[in-house]
C-alpha atoms as a PDB file:
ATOM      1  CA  UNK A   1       4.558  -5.588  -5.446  1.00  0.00           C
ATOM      2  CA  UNK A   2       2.489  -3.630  -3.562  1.00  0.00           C
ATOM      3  CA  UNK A   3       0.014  -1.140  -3.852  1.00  0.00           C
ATOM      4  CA  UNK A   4      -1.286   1.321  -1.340  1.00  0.00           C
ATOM      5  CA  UNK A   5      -3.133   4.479  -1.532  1.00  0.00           C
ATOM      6  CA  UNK A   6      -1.723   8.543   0.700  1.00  0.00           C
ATOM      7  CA  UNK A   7      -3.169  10.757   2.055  1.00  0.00           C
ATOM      8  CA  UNK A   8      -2.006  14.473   3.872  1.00  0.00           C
ATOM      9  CA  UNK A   9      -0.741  13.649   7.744  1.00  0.00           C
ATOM     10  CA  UNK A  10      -3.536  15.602   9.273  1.00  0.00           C
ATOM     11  CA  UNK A  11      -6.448  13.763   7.139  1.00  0.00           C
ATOM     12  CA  UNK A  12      -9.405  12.980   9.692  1.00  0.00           C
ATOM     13  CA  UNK A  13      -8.783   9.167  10.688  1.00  0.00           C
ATOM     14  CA  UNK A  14     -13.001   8.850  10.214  1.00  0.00           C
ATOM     15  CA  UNK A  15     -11.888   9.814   6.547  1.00  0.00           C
ATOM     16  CA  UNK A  16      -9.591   7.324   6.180  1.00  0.00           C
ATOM     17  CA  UNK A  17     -11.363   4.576   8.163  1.00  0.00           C
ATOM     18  CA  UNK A  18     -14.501   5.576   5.557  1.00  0.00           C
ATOM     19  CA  UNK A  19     -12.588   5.045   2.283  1.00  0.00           C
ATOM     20  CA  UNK A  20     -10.607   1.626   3.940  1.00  0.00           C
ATOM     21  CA  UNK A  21     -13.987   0.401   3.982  1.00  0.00           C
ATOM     22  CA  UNK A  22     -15.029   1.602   0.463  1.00  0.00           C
ATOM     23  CA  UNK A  23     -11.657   0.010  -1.284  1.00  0.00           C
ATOM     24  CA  UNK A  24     -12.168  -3.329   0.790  1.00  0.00           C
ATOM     25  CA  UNK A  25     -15.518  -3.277  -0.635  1.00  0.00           C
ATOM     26  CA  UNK A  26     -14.367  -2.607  -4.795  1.00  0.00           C
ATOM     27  CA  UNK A  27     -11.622  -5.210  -3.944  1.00  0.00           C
ATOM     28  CA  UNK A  28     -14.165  -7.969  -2.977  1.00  0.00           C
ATOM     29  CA  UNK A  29     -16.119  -7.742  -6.047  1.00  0.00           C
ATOM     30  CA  UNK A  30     -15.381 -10.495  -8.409  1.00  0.00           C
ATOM     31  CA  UNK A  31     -15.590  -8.080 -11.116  1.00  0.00           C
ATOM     32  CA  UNK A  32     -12.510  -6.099  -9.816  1.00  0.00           C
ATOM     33  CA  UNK A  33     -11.062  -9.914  -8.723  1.00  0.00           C
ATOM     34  CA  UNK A  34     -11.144 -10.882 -12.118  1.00  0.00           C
ATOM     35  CA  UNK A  35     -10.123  -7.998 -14.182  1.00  0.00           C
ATOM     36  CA  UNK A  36      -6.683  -7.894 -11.414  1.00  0.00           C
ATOM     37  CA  UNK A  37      -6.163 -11.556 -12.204  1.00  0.00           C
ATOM     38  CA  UNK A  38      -6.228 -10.459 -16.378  1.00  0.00           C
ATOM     39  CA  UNK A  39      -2.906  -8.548 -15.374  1.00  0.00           C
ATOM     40  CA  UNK A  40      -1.253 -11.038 -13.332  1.00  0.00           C
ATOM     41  CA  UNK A  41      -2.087  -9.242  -9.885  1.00  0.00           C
ATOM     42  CA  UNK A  42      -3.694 -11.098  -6.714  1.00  0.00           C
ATOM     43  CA  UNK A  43      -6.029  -8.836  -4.702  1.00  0.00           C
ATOM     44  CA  UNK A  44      -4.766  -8.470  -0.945  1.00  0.00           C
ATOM     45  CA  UNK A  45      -5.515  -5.664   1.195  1.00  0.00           C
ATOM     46  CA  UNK A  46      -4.662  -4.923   5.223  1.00  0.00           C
ATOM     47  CA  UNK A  47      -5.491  -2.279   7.269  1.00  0.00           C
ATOM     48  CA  UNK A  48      -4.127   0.753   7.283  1.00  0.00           C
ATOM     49  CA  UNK A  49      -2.121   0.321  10.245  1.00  0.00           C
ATOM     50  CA  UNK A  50      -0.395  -2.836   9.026  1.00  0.00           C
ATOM     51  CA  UNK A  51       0.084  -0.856   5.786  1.00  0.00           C
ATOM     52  CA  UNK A  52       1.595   2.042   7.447  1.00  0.00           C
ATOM     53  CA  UNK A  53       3.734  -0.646   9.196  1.00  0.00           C
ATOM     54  CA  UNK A  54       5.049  -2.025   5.740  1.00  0.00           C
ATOM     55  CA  UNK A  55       5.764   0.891   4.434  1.00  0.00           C
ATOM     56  CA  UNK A  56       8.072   1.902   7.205  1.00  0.00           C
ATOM     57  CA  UNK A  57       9.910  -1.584   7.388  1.00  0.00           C
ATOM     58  CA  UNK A  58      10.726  -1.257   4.006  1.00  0.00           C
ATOM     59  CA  UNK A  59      11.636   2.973   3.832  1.00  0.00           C
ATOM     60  CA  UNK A  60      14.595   1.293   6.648  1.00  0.00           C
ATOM     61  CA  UNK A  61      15.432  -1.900   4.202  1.00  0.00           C
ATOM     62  CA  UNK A  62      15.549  -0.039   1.390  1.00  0.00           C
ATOM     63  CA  UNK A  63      17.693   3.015   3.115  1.00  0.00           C
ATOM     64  CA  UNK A  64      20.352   0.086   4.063  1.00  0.00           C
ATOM     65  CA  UNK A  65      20.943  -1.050   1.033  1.00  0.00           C
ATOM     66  CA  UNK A  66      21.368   2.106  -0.344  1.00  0.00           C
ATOM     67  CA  UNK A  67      23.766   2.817   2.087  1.00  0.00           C
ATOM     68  CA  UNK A  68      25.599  -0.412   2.159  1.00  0.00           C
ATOM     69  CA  UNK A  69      26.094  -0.295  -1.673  1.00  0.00           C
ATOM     70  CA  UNK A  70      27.426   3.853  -1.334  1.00  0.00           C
ATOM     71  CA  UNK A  71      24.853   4.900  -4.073  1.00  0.00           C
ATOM     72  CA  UNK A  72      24.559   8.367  -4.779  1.00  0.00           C
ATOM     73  CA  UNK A  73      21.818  10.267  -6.635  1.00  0.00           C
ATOM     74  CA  UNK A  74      22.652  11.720  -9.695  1.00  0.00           C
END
């Protein structure tokens, strides 16, 4: 599972280049290392862009297989 965080379209790509750097550094401390690996989760983080480029891959996965198995919302 992943984890990733949002923000609005328009948000200033300094901003978001600013906080990338801020969450890489909370994710390196050994601290934050160790209290992940207490719930069973691995820290990994990517860029945004390769994030953004998840995200997508699996909004089109995830759309086939609705579609291939006909599910509706109810």
């Amino acid at each position: 599972m992943r984890f990733g965080l949002y923000a609005p379209g328009k948000t200033p790509r300094t901003l978001i280049n600013k906080i990338h750097r801020e969450i890489v550094l909370i994710l390196n401390l050994q601290e934050t290392r160790d209290a992940m690996l207490v719930e069973g989760a691995e820290v990994v983080y990517t860029t945004p862009e390769e994030f953004d480029k998840f995200q997508r891959a699996e909004i089109v996965k995830w759309t086939q297989v609705i579609w291939e198995a006909k599910l509706q919302a109810q």
